[in-house]
PDB file of N, CA and C in Angstrom:
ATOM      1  N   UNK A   1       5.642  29.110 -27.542  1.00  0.00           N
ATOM      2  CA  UNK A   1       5.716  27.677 -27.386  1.00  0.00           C
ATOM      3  C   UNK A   1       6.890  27.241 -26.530  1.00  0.00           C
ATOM      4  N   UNK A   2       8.009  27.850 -26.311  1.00  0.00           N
ATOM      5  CA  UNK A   2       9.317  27.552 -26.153  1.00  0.00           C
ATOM      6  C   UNK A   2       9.037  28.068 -24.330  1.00  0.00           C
ATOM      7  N   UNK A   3       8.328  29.287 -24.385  1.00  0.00           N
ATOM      8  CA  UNK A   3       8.245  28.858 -22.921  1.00  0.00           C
ATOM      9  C   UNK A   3       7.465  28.572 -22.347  1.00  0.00           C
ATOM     10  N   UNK A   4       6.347  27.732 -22.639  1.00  0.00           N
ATOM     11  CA  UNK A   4       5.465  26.972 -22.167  1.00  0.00           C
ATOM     12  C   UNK A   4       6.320  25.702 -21.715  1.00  0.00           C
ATOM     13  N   UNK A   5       6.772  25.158 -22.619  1.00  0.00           N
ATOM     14  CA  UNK A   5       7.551  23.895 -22.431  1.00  0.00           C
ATOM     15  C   UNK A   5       8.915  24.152 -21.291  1.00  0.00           C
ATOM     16  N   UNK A   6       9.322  25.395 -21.097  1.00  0.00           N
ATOM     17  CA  UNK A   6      10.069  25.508 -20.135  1.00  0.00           C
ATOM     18  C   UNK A   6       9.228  25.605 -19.051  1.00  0.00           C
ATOM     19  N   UNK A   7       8.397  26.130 -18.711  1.00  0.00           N
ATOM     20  CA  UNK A   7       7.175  25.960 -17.432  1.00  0.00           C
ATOM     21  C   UNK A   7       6.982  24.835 -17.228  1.00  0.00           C
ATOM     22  N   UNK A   8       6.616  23.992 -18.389  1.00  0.00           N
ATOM     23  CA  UNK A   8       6.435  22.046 -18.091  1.00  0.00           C
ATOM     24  C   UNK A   8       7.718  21.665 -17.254  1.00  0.00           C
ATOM     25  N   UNK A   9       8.666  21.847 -17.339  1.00  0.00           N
ATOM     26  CA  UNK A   9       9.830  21.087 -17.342  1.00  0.00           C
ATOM     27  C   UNK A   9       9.979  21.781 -15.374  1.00  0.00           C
ATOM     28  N   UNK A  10       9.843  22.978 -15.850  1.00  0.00           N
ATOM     29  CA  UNK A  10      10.368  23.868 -14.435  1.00  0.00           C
ATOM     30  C   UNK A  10       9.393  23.439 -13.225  1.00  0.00           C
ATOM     31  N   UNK A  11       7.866  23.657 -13.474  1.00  0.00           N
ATOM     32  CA  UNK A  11       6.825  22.651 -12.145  1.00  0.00           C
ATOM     33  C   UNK A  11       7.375  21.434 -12.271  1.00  0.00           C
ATOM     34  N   UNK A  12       7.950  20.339 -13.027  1.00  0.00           N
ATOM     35  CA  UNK A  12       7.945  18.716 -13.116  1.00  0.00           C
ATOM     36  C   UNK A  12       9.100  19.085 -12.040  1.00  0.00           C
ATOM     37  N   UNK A  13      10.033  19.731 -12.291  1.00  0.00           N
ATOM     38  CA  UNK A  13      11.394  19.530 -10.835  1.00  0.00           C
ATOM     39  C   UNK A  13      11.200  19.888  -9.515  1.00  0.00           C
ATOM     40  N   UNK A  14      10.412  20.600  -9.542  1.00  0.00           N
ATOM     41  CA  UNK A  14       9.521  20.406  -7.978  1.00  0.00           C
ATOM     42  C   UNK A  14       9.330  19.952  -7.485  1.00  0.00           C
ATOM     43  N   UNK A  15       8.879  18.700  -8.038  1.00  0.00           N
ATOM     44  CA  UNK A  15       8.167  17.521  -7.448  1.00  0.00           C
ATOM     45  C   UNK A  15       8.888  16.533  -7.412  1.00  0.00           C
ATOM     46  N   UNK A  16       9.555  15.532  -6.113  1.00  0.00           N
ATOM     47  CA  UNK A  16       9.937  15.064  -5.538  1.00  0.00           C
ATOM     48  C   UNK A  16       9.319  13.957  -4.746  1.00  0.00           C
ATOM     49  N   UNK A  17       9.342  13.023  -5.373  1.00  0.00           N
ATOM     50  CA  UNK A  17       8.239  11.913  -4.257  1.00  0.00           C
ATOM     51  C   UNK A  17       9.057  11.379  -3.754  1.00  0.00           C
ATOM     52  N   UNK A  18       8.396  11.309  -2.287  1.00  0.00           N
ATOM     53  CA  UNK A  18       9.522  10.590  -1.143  1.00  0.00           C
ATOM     54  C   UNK A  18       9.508   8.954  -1.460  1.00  0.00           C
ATOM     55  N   UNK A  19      10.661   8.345  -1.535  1.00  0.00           N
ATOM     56  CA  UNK A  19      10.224   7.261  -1.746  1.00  0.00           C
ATOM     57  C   UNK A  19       9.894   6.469  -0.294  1.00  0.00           C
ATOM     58  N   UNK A  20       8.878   5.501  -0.765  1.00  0.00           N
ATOM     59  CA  UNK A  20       8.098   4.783   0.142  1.00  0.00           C
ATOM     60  C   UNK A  20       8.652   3.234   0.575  1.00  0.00           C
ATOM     61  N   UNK A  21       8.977   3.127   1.987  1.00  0.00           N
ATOM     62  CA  UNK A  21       9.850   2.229   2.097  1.00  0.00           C
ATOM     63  C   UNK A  21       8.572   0.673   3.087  1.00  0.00           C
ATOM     64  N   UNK A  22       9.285   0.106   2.640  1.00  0.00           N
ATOM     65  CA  UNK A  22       8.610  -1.349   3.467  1.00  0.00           C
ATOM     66  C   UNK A  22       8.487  -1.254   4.569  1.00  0.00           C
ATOM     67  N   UNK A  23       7.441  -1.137   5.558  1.00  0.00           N
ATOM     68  CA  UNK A  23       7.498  -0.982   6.929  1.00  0.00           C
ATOM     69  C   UNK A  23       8.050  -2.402   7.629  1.00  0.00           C
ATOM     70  N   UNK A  24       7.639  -3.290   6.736  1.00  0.00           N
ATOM     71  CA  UNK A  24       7.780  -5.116   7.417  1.00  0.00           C
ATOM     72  C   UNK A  24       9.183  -5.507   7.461  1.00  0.00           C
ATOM     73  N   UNK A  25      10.009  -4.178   5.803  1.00  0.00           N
ATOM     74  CA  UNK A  25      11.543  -4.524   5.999  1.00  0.00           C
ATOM     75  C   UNK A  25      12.343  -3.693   7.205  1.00  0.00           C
ATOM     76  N   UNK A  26      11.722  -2.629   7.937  1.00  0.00           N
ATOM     77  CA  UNK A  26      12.428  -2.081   8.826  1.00  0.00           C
ATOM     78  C   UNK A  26      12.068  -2.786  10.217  1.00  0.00           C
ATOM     79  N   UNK A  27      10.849  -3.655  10.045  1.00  0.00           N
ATOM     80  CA  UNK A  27      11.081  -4.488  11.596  1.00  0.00           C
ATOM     81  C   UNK A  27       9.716  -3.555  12.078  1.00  0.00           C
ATOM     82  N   UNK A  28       9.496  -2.967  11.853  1.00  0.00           N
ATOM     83  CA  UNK A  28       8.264  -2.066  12.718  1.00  0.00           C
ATOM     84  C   UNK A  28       7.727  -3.119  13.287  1.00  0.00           C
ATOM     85  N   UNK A  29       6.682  -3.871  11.979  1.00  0.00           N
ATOM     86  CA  UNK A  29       5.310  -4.591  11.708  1.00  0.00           C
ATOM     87  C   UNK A  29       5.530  -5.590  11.888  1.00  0.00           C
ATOM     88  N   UNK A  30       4.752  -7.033  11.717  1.00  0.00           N
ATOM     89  CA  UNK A  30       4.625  -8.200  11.645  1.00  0.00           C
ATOM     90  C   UNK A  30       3.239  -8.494  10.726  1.00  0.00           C
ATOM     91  N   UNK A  31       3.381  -9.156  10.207  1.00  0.00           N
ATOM     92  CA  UNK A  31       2.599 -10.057   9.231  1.00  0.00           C
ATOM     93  C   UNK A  31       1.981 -10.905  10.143  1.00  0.00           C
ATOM     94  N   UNK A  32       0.508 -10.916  10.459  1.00  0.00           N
ATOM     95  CA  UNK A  32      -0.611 -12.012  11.078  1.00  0.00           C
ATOM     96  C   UNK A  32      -1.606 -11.548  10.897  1.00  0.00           C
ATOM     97  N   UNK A  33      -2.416 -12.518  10.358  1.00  0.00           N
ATOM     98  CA  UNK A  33      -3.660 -12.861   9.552  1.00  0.00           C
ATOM     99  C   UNK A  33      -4.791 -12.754  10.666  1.00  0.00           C
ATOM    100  N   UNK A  34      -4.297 -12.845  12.147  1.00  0.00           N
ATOM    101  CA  UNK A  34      -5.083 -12.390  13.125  1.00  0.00           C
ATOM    102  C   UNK A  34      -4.886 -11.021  13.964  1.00  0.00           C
ATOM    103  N   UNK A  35      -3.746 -10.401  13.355  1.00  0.00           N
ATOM    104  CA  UNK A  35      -3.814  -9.040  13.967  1.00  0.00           C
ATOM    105  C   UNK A  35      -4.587  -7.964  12.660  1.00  0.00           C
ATOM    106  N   UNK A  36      -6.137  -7.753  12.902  1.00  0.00           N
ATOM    107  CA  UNK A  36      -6.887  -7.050  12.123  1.00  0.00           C
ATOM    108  C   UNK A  36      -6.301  -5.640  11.665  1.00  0.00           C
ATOM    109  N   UNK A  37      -6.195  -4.601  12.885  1.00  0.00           N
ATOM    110  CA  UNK A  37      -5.748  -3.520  12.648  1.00  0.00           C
ATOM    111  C   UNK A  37      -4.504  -3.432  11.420  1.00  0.00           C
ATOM    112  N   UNK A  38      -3.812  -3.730  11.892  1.00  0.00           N
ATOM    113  CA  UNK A  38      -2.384  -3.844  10.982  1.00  0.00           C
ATOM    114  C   UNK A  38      -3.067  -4.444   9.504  1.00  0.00           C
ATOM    115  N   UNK A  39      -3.805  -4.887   8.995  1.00  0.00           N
ATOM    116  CA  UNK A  39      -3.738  -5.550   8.064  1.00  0.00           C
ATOM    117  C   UNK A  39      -5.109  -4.531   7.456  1.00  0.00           C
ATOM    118  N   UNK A  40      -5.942  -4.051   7.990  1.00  0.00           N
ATOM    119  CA  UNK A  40      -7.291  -2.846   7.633  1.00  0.00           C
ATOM    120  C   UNK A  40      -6.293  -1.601   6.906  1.00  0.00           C
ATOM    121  N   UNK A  41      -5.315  -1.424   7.596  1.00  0.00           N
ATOM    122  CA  UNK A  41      -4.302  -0.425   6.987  1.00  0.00           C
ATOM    123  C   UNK A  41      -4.003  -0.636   5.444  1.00  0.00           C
ATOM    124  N   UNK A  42      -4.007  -2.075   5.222  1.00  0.00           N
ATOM    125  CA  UNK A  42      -3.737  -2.069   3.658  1.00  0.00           C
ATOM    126  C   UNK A  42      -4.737  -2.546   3.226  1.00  0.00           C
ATOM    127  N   UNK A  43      -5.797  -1.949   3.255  1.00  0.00           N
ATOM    128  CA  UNK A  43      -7.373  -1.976   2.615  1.00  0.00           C
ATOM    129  C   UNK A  43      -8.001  -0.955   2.303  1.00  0.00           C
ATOM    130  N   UNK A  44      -8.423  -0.757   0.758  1.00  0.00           N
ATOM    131  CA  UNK A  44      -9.355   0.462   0.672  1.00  0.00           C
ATOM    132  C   UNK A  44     -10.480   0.601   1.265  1.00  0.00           C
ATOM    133  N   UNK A  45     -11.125   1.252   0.850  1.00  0.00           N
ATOM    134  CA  UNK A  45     -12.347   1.952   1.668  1.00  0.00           C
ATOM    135  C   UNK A  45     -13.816   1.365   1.351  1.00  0.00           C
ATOM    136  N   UNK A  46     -12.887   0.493   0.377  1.00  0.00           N
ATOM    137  CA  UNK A  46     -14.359  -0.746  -0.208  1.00  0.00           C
ATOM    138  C   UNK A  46     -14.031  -1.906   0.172  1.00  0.00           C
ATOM    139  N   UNK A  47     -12.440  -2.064   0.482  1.00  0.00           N
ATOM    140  CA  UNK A  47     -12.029  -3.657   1.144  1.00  0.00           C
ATOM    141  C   UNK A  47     -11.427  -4.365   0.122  1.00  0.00           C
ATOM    142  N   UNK A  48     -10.874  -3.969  -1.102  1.00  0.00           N
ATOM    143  CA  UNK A  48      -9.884  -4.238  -1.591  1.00  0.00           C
ATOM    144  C   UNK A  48      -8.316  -3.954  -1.346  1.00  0.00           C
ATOM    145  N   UNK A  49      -7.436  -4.966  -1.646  1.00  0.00           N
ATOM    146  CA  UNK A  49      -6.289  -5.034  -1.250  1.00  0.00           C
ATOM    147  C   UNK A  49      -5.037  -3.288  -2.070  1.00  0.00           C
ATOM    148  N   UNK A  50      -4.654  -2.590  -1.004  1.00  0.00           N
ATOM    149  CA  UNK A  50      -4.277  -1.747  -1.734  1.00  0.00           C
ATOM    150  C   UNK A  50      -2.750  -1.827  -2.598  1.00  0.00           C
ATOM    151  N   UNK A  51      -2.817  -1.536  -3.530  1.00  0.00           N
ATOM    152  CA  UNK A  51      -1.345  -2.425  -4.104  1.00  0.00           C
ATOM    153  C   UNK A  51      -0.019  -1.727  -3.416  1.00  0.00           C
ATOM    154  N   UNK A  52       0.701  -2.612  -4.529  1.00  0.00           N
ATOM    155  CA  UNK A  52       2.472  -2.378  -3.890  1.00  0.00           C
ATOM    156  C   UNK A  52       2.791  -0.791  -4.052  1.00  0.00           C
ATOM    157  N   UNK A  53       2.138  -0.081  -5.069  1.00  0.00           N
ATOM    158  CA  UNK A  53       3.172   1.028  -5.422  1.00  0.00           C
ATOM    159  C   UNK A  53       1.945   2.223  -4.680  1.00  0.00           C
ATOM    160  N   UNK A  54       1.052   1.903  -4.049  1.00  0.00           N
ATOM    161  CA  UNK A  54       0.557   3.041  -3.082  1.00  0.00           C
ATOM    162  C   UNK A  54       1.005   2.390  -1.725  1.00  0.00           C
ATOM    163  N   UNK A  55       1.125   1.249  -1.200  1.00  0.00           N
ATOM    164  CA  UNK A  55       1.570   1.070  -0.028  1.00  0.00           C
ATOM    165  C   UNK A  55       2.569   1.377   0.484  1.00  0.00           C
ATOM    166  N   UNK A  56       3.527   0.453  -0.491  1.00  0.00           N
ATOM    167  CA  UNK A  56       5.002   0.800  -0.278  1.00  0.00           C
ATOM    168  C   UNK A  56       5.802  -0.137  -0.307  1.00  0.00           C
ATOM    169  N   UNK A  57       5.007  -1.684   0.127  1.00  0.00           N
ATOM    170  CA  UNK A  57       5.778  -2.672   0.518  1.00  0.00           C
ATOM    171  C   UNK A  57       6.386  -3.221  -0.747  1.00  0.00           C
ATOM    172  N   UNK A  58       7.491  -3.934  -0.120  1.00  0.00           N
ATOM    173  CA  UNK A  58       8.517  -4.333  -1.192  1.00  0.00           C
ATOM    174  C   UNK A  58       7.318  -5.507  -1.383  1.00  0.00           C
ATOM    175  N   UNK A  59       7.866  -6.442  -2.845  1.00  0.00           N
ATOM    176  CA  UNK A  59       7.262  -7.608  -3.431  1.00  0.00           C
ATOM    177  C   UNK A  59       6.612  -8.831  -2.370  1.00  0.00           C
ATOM    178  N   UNK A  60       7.883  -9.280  -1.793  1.00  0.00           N
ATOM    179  CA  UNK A  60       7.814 -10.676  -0.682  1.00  0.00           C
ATOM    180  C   UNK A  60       6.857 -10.128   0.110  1.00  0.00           C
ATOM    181  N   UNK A  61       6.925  -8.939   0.497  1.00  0.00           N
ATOM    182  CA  UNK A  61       5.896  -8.326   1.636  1.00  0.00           C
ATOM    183  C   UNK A  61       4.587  -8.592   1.633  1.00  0.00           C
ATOM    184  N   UNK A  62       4.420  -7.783   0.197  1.00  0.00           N
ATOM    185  CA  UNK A  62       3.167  -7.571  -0.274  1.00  0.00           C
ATOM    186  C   UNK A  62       2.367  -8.633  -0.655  1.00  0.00           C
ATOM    187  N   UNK A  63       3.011 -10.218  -1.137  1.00  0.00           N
ATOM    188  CA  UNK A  63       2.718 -11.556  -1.370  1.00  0.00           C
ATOM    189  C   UNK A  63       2.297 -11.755   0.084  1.00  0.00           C
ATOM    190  N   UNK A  64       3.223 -11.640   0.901  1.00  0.00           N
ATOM    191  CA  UNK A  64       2.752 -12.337   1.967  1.00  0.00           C
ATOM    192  C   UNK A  64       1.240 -11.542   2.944  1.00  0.00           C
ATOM    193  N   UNK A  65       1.559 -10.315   2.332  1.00  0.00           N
ATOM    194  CA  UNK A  65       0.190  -9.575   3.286  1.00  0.00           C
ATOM    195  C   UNK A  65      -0.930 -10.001   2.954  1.00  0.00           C
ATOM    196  N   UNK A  66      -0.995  -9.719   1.431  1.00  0.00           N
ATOM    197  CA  UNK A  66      -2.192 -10.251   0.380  1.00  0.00           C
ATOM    198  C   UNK A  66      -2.238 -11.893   1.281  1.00  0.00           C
ATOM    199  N   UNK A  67      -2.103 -12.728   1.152  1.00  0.00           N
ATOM    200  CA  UNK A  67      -1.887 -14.287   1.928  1.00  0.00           C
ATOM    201  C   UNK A  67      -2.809 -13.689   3.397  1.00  0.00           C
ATOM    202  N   UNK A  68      -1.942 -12.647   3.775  1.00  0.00           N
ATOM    203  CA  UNK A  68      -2.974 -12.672   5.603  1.00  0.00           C
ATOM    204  C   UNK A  68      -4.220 -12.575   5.343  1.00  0.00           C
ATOM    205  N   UNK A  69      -3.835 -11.360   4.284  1.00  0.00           N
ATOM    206  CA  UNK A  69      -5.597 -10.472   4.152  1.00  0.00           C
ATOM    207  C   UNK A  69      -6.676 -12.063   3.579  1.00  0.00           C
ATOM    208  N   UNK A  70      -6.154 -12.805   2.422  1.00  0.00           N
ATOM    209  CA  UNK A  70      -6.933 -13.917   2.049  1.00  0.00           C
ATOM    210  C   UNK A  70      -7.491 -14.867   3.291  1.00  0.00           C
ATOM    211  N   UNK A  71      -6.374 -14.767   4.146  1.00  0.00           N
ATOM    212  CA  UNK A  71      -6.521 -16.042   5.483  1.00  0.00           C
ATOM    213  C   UNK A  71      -7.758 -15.269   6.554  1.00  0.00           C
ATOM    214  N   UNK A  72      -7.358 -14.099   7.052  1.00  0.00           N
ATOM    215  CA  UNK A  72      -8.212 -13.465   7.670  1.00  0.00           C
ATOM    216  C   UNK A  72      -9.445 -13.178   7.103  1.00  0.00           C
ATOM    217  N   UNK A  73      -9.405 -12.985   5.680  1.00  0.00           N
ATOM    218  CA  UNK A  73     -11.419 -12.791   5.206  1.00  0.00           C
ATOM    219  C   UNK A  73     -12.010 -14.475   5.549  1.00  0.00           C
ATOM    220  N   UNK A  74     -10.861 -15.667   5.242  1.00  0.00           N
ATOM    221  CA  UNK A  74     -11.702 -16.749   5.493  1.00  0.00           C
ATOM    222  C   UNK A  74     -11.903 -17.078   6.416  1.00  0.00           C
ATOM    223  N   UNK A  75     -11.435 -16.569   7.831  1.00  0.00           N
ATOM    224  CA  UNK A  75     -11.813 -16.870   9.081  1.00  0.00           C
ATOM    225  C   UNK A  75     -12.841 -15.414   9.956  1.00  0.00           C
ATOM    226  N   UNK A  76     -12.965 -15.129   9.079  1.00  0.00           N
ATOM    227  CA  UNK A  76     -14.320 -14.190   8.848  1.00  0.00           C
ATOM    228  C   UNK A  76     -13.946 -12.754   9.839  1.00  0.00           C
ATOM    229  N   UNK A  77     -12.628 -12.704   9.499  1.00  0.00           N
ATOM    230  CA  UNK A  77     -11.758 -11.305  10.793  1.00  0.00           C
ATOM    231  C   UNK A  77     -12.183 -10.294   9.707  1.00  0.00           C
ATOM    232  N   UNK A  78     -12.283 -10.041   8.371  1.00  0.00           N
ATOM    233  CA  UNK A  78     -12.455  -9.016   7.795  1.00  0.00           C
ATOM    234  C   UNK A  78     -13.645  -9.164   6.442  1.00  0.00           C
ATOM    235  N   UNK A  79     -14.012  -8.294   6.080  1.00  0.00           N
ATOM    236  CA  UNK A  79     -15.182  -8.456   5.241  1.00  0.00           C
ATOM    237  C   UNK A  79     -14.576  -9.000   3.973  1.00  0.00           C
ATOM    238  N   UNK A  80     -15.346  -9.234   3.256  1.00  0.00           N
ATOM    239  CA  UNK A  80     -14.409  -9.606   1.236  1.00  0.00           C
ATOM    240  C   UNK A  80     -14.951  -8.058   0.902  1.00  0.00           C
ATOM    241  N   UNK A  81     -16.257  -7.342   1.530  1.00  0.00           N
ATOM    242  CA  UNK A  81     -16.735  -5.860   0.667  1.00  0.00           C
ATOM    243  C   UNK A  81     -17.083  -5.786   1.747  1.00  0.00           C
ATOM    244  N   UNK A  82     -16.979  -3.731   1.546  1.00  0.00           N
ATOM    245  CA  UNK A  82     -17.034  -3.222   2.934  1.00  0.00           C
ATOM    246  C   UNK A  82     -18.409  -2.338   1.815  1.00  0.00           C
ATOM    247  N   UNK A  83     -19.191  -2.292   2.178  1.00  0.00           N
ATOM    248  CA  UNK A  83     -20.840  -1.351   1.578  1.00  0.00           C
ATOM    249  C   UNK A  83     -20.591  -0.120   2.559  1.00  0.00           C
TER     250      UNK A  83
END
């Protein structure tokens, strides 16, 4: 039992997740509800919005992307469901 639980412990320190930083806070990107590409990037594969902690983006970001993605499905730049 005693070294099973040392095996748990010993694979868990391995693993290292890079942390995932805001692309919008380093200036890369821009936020517009008419630039499609940039904004398909944070969409699954059904056309839901992909959240904060698989994207990356900090909070304000992610409020405001969600906002493009809403503005752009109503001016009909992106689907509400992708079939």
């Amino acid at each position: 039992m005693a070294v099973e639980r040392e095996e748990r412990v010993a694979r868990k320190r391995f693993f290292r997740k890079k942390k995932k930083v805001c692309i919008f806070c380093l200036g890369k990107a821009h936020i517009d509800y008419k630039d499609v590409e940039t904004l398909q990037r944070f969409l699954s594969e059904r056309g839901k919005i992909i959240p904060r902690r698989i994207s990356g983006n900090c909070a304000k970001h992610q409020r405001r992307l969600a906002q493009a993605i809403k503005r752009a499905r109503e001016m009909a730049l992106l689907p509400y469901i992708i079939e």
